[in-house]
C-alpha atoms as a PDB file:
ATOM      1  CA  UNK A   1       6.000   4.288 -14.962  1.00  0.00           C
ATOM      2  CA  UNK A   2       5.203   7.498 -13.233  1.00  0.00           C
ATOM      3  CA  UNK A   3       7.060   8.698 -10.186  1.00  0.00           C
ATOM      4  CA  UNK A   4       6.922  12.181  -7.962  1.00  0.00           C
ATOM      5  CA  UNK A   5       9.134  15.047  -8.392  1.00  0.00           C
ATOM      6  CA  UNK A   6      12.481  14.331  -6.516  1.00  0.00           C
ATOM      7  CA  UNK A   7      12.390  14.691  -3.093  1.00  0.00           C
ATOM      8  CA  UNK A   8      15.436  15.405  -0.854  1.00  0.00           C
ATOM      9  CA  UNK A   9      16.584  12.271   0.893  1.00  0.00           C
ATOM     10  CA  UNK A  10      16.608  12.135   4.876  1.00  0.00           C
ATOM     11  CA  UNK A  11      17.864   9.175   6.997  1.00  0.00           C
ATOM     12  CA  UNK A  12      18.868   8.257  10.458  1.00  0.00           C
ATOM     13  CA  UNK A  13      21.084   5.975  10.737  1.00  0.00           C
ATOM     14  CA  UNK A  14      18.711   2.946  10.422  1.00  0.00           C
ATOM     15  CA  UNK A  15      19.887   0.904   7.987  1.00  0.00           C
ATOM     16  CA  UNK A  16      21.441  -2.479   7.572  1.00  0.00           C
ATOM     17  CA  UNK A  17      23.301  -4.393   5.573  1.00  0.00           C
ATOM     18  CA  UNK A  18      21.932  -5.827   2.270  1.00  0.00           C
ATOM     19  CA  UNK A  19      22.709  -9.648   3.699  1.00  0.00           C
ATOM     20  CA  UNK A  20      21.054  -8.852   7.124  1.00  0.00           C
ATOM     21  CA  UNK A  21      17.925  -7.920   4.824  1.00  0.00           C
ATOM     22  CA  UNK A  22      17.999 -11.026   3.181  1.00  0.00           C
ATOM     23  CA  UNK A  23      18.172 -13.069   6.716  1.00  0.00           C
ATOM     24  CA  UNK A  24      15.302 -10.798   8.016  1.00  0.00           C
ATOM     25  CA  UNK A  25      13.104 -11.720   4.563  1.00  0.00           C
ATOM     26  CA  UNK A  26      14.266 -15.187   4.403  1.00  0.00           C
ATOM     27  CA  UNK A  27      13.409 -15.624   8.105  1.00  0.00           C
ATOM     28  CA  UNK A  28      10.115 -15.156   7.528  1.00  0.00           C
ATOM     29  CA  UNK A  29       8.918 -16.437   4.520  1.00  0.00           C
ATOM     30  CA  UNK A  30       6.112 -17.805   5.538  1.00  0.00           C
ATOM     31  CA  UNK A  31       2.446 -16.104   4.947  1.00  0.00           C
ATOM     32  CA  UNK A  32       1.044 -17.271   8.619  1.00  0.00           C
ATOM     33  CA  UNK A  33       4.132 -14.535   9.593  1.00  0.00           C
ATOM     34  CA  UNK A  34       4.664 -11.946   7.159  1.00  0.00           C
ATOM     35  CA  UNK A  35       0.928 -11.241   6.964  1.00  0.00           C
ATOM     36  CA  UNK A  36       0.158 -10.813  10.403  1.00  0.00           C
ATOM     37  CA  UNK A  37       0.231  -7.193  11.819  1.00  0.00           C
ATOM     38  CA  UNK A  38      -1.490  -5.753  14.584  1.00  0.00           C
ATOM     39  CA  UNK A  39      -2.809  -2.761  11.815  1.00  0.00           C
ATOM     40  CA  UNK A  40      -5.129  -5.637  10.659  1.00  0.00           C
ATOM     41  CA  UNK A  41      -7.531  -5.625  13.286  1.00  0.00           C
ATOM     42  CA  UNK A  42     -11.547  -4.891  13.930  1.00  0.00           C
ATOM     43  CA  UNK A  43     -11.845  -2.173  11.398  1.00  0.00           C
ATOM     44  CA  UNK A  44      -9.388  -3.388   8.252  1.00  0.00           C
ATOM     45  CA  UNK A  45     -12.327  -6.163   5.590  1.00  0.00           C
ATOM     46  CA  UNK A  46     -11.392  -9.577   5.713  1.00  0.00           C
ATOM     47  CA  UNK A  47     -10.199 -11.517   3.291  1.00  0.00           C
ATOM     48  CA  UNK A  48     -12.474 -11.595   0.476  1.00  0.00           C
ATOM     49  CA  UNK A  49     -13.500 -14.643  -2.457  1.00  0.00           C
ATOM     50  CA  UNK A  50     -15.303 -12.291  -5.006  1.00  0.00           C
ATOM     51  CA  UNK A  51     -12.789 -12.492  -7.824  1.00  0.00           C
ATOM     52  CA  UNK A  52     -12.445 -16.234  -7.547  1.00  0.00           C
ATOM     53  CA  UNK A  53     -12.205 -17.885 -10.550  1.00  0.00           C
ATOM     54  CA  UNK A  54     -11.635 -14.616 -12.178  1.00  0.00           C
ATOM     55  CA  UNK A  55      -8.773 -13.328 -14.372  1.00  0.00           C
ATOM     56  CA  UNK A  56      -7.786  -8.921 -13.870  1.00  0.00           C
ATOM     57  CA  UNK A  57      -5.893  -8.052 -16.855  1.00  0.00           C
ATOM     58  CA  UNK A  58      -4.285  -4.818 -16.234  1.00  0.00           C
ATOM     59  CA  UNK A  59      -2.939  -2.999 -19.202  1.00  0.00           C
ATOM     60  CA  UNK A  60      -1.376  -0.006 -18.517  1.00  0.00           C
ATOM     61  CA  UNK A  61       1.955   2.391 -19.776  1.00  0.00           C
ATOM     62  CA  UNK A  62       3.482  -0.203 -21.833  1.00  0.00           C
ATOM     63  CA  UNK A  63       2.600  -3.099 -19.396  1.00  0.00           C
ATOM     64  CA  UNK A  64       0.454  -5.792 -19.133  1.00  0.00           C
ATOM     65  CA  UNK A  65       0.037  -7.762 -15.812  1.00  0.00           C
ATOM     66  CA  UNK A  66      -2.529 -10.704 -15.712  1.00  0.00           C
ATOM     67  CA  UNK A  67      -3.759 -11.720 -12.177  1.00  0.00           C
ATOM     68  CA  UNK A  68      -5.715 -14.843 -12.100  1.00  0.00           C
ATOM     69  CA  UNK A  69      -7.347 -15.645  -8.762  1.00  0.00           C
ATOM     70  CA  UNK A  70      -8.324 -19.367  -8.314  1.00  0.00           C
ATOM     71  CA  UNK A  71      -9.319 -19.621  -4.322  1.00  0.00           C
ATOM     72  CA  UNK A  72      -9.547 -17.236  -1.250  1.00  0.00           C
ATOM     73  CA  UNK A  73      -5.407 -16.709  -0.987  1.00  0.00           C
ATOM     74  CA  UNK A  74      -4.186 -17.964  -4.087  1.00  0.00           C
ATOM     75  CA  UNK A  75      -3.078 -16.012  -7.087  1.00  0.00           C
ATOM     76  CA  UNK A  76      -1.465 -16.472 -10.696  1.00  0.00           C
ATOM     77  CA  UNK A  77       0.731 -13.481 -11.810  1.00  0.00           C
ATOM     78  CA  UNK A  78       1.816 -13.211 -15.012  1.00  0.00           C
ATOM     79  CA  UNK A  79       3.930  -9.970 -16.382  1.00  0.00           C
ATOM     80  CA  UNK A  80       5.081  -8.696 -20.066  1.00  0.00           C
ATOM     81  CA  UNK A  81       4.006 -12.506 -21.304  1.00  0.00           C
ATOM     82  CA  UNK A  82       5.958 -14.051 -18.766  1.00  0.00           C
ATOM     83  CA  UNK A  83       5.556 -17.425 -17.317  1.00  0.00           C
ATOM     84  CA  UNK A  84       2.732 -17.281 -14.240  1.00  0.00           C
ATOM     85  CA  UNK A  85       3.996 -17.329 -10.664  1.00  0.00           C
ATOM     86  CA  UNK A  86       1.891 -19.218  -7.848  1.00  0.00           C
ATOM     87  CA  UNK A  87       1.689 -16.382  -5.238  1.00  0.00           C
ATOM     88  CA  UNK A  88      -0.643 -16.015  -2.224  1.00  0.00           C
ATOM     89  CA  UNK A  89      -2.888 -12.748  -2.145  1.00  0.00           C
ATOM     90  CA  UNK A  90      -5.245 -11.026   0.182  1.00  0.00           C
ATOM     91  CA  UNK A  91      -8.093  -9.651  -1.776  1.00  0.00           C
ATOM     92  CA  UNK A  92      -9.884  -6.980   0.227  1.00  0.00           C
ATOM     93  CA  UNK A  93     -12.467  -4.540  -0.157  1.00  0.00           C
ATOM     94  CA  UNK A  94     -14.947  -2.019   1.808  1.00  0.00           C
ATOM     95  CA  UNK A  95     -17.766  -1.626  -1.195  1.00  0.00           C
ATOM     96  CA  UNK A  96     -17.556  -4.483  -3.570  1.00  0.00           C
ATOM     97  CA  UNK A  97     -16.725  -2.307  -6.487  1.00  0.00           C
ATOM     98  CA  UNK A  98     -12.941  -1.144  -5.786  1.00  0.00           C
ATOM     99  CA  UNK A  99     -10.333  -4.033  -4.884  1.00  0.00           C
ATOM    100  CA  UNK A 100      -7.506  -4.684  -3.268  1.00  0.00           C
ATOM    101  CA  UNK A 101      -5.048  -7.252  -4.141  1.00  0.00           C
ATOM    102  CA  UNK A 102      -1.815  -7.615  -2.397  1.00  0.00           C
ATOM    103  CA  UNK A 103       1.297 -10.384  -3.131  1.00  0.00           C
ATOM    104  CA  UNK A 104       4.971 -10.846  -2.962  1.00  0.00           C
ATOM    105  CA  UNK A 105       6.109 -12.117  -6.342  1.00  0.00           C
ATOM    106  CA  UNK A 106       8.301 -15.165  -5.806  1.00  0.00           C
ATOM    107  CA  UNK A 107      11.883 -15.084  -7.376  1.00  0.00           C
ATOM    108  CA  UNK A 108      13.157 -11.036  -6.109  1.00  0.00           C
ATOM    109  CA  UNK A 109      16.238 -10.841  -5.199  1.00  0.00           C
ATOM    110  CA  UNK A 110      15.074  -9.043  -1.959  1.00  0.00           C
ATOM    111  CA  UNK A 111      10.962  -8.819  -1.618  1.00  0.00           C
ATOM    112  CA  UNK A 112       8.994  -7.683  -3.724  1.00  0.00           C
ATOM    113  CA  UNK A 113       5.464  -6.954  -3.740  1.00  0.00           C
ATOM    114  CA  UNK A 114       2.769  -5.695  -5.754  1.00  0.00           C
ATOM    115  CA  UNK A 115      -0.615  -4.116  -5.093  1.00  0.00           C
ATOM    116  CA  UNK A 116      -3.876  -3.377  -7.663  1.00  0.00           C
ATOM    117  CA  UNK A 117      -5.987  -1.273  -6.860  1.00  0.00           C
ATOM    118  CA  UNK A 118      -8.802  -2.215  -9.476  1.00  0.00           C
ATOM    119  CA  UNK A 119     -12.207  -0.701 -10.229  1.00  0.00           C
ATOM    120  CA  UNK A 120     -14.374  -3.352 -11.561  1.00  0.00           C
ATOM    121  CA  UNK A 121     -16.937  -0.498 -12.196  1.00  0.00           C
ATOM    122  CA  UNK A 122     -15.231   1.446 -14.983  1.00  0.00           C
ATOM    123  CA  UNK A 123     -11.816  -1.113 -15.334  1.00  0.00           C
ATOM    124  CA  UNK A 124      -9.181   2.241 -14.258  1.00  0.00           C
ATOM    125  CA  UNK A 125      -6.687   0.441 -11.958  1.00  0.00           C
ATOM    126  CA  UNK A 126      -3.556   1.740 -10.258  1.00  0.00           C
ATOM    127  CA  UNK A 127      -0.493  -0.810  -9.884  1.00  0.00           C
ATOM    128  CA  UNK A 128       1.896  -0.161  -7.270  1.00  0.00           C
ATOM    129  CA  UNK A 129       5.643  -2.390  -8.108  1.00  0.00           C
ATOM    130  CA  UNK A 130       7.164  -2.024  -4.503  1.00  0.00           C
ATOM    131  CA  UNK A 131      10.624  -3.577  -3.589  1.00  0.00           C
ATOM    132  CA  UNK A 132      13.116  -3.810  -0.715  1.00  0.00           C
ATOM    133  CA  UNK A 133      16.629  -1.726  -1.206  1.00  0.00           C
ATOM    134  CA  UNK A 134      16.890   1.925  -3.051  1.00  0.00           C
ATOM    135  CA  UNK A 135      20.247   3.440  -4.177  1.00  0.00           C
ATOM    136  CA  UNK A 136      19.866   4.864  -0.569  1.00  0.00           C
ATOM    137  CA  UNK A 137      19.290   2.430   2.015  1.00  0.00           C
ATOM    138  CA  UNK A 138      19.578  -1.353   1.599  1.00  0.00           C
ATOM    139  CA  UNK A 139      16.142  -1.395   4.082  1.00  0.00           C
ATOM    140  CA  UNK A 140      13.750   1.265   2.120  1.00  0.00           C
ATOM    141  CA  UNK A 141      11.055   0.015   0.334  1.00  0.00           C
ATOM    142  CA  UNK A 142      10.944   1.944  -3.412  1.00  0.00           C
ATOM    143  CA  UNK A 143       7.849   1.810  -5.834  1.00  0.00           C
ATOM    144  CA  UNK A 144       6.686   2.884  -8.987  1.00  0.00           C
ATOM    145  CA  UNK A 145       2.893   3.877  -9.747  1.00  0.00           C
ATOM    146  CA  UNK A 146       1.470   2.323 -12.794  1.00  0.00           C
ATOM    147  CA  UNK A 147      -1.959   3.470 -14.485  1.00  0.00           C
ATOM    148  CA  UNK A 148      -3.796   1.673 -16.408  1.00  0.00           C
ATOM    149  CA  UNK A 149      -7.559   0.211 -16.873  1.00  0.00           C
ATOM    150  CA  UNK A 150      -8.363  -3.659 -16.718  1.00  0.00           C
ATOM    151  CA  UNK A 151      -9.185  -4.985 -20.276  1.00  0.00           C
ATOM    152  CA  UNK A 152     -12.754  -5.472 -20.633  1.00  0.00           C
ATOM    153  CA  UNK A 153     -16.114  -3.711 -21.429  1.00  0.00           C
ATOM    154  CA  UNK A 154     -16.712  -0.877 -18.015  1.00  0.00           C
ATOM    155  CA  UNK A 155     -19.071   1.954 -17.838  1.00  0.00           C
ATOM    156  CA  UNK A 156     -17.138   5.823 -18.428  1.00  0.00           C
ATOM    157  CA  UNK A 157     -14.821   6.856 -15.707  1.00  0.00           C
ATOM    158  CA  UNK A 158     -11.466   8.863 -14.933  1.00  0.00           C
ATOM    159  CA  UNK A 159      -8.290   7.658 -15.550  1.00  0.00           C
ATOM    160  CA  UNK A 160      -6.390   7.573 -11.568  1.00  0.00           C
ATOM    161  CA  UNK A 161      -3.914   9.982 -11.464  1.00  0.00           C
ATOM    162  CA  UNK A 162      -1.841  12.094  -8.946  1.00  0.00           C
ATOM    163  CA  UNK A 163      -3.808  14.905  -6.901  1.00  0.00           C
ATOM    164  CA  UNK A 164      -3.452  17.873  -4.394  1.00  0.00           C
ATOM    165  CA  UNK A 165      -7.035  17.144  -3.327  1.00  0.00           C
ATOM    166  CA  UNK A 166      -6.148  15.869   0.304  1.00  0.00           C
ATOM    167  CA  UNK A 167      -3.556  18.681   1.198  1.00  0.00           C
ATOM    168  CA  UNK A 168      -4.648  20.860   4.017  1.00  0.00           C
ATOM    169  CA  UNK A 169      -6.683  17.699   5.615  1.00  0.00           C
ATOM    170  CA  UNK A 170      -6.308  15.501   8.553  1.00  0.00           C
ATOM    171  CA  UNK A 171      -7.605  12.523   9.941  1.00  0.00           C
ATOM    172  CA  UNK A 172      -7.139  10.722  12.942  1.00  0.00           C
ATOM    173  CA  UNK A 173      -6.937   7.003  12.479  1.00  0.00           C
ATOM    174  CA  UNK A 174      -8.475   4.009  15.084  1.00  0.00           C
ATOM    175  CA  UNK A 175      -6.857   0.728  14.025  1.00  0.00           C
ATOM    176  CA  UNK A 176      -8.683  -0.927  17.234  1.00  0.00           C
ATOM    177  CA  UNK A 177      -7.705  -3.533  19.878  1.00  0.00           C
ATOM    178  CA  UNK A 178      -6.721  -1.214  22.188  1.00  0.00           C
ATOM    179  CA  UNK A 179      -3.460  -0.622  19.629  1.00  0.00           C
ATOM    180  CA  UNK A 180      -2.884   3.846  18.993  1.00  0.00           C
ATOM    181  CA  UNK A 181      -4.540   6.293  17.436  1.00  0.00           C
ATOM    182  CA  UNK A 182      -3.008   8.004  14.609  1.00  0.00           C
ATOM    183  CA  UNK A 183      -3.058  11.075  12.843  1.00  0.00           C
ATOM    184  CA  UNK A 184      -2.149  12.064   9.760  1.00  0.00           C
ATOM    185  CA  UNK A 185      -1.624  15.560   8.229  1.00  0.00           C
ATOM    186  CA  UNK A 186      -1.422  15.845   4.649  1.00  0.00           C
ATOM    187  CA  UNK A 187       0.064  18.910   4.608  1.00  0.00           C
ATOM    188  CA  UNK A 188       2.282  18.812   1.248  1.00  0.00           C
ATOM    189  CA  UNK A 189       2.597  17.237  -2.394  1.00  0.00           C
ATOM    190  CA  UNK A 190       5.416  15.339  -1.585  1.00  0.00           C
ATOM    191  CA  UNK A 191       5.388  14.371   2.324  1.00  0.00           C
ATOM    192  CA  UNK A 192       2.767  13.940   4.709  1.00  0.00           C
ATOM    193  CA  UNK A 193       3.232  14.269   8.727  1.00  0.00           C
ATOM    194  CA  UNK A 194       2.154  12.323  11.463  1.00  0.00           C
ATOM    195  CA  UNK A 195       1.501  12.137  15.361  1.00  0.00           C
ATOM    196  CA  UNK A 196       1.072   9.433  17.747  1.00  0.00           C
ATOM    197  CA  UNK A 197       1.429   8.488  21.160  1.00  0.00           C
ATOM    198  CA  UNK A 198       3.359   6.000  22.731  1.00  0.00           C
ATOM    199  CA  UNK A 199       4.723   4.119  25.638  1.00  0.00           C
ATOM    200  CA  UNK A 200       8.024   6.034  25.427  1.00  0.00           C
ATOM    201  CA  UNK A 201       6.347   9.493  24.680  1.00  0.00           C
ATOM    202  CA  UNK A 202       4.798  12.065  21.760  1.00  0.00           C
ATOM    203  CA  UNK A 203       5.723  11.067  18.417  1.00  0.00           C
ATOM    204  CA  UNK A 204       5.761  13.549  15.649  1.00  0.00           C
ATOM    205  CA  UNK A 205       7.553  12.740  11.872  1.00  0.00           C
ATOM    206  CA  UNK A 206       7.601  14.030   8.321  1.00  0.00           C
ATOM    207  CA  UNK A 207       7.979  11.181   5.632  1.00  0.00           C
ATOM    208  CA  UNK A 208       7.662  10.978   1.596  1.00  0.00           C
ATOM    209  CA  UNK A 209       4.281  10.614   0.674  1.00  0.00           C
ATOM    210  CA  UNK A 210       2.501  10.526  -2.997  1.00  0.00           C
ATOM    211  CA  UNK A 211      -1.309  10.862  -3.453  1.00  0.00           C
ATOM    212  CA  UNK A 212      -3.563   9.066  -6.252  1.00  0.00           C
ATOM    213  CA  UNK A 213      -7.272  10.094  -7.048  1.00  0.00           C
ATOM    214  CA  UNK A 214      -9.571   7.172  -7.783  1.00  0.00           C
ATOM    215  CA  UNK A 215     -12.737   9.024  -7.890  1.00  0.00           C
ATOM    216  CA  UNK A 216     -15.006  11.460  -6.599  1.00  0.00           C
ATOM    217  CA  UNK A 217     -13.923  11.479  -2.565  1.00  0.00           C
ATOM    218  CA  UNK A 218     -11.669   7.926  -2.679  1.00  0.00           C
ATOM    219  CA  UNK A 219      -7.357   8.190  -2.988  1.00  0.00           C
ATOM    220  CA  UNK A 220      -4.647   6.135  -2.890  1.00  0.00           C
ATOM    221  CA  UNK A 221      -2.141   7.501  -0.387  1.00  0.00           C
ATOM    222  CA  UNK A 222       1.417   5.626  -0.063  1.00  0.00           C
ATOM    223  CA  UNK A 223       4.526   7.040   2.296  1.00  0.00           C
ATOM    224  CA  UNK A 224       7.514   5.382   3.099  1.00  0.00           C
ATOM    225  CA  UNK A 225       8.669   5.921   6.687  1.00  0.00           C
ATOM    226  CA  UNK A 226      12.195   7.378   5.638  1.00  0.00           C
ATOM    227  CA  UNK A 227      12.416   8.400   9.173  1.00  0.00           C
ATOM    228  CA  UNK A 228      12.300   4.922  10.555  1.00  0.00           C
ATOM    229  CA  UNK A 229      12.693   1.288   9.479  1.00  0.00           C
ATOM    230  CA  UNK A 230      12.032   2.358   5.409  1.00  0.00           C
ATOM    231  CA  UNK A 231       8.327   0.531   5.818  1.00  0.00           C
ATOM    232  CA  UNK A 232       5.848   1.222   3.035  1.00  0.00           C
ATOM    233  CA  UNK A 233       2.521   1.682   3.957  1.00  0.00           C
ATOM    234  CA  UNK A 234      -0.717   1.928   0.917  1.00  0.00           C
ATOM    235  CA  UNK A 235      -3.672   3.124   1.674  1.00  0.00           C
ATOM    236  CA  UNK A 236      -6.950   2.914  -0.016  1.00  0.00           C
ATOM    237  CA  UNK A 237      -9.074   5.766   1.494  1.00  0.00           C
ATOM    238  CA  UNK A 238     -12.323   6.481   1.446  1.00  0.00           C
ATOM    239  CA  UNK A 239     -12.769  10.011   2.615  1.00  0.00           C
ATOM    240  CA  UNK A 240     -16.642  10.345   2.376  1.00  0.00           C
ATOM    241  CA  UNK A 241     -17.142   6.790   4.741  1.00  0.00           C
ATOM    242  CA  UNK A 242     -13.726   8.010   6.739  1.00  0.00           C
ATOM    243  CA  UNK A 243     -12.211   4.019   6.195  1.00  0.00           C
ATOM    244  CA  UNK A 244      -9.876   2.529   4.715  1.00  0.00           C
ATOM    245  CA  UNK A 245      -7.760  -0.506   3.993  1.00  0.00           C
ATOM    246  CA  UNK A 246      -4.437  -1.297   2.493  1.00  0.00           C
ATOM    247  CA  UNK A 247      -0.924  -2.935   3.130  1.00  0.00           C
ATOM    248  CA  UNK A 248       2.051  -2.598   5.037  1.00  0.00           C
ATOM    249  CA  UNK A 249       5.392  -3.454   2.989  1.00  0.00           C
ATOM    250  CA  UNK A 250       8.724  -3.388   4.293  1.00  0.00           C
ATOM    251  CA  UNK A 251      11.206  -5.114   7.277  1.00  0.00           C
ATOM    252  CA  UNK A 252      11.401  -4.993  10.548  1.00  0.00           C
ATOM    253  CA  UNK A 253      12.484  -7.451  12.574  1.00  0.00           C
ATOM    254  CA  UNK A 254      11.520  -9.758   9.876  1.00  0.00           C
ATOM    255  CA  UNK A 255       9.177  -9.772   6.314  1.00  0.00           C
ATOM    256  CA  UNK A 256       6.133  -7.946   6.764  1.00  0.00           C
ATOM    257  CA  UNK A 257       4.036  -7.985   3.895  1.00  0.00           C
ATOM    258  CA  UNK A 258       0.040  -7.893   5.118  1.00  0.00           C
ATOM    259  CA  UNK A 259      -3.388  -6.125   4.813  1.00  0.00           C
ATOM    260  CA  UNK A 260      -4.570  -2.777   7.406  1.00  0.00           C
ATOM    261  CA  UNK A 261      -7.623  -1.346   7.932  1.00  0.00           C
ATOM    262  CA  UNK A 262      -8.730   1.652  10.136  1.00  0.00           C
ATOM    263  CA  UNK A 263     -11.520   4.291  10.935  1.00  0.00           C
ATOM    264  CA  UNK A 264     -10.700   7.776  11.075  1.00  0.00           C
ATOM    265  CA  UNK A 265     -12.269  11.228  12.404  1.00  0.00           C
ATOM    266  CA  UNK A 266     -11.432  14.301  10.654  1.00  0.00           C
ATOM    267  CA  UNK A 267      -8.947  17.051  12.684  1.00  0.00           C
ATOM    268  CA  UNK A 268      -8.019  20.054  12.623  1.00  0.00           C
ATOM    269  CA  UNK A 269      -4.806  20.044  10.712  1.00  0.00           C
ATOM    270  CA  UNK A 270      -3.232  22.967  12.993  1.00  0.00           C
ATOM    271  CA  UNK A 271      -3.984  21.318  16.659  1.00  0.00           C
ATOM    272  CA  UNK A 272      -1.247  19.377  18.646  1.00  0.00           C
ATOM    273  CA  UNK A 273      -2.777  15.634  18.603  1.00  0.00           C
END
């Protein structure tokens, strides 16, 4: 499993106790609640059927995960040769080659989810293992990046692996509905700032970040708000088409565990928002 250079840890004092995690996540069980976000609006793909009927097996640094999709939101996970658990997925995707598949695996003693990103054009795939609690903060989501390719026969790619392509860019991301503009500057290895504005003022922030090349002009970008409520948010981004889509991981005021989407516009890196 391959993880970034250590970073220093940073936290205001947001954090709660391990059993008031467990109430948040246990309130909220439900799918109809912990996938709904206001991130998954005009611009994020819907839900998508293409892999019905279809079993991913990723392979990948001594693993070997098995996802096998039977309807629109329902998925059969299978680790290590382990027993399959029922789980319900979203399965998104912007081009019909790359996909998305995001899950909590039942039986964690917190939450747990996992996310593959999977080429079905030349089988590399990237699985992120994301839980609830570090040695930290009983609230922060930690993860592990896994690479691997889906077994199979696939045309000649590149293995996914970690990149400085995006640093010294910025976007500015439109989730829609009315809901704030965001921008991100990827301005380091490690972290990644952002701006927004809100009811209560300017909002600027730093926050761990790790960045994944896919392919020519597409990256997996994940940060965990360290800064706030520990929330993990993975992006799939298409830099050339300036969208994206992904997942939002972590608790709030309850289990949030659902599918984003947003348009961006390239900015100038430098510029107050």
């Amino acid at each position: 499993m391959k993880t970034a250079k250590q970073r220093w840890y940073r936290k205001w004092d947001l954090d709660i106790s391990k059993e008031d995690v467990k109430k948040a996540i246990d309130s909220s069980l439900d799918p109809k609640e912990y996938t709904q976000i206001r991130f998954d609006g005009p611009y994020a793909p819907k839900d998508n059927d293409d892999l019905k009927g279809k079993t991913l097996v990723f392979e990948g640094e001594g693993h070997v995960f098995s996802f096998r999709v039977t309807d629109l939101n329902t998925l059969f996970f299978a680790e290590d040769g382990g027993e399959e658990k029922e789980c319900y997925v979203q399965v998104r995707t912007l081009d019909k080659e790359l996909y998305f598949l995001n899950f909590l695996v039942p039986g964690a003693e917190t939450a747990r989810q996992i996310s593959l990103i999977a080429d079905t054009v030349t089988g590399y795939s990237t699985v992120c293992d994301a839980h609830i609690g570090t040695e930290n903060s009983n609230r922060d989501v930690g993860r592990e990046f896994i690479f691997g390719r889906l077994k199979g026969s696939f045309k000649d790619g590149t293995p996914h692996c970690f990149t400085n392509d995006l640093i010294g860019k910025a976007v500015i991301w439109d989730y829609g509905d009315g809901g704030p503009c965001i921008k991100h500057i990827y301005n380091s290895n490690l972290y990644y700032t952002y701006m927004m504005d809100s009811p209560n003022g300017a909002w600027v922030a730093s926050n761990p970040a790790d960045y994944i090349k896919v392919k020519d002009n597409i990256y997996i970008f994940s940060f965990i708000e360290e800064r706030q409520p520990g929330l993990q948010m993975l992006l799939l981004i298409y830099m050339d088409k300036l969208h994206d889509l992904g997942s939002c991981f972590g608790v709030g005021k309850g289990l949030r565990s659902a599918c984003v989407g947003a348009v961006g516009k390239e900015a100038d890196p430098y510029a107050v928002f």
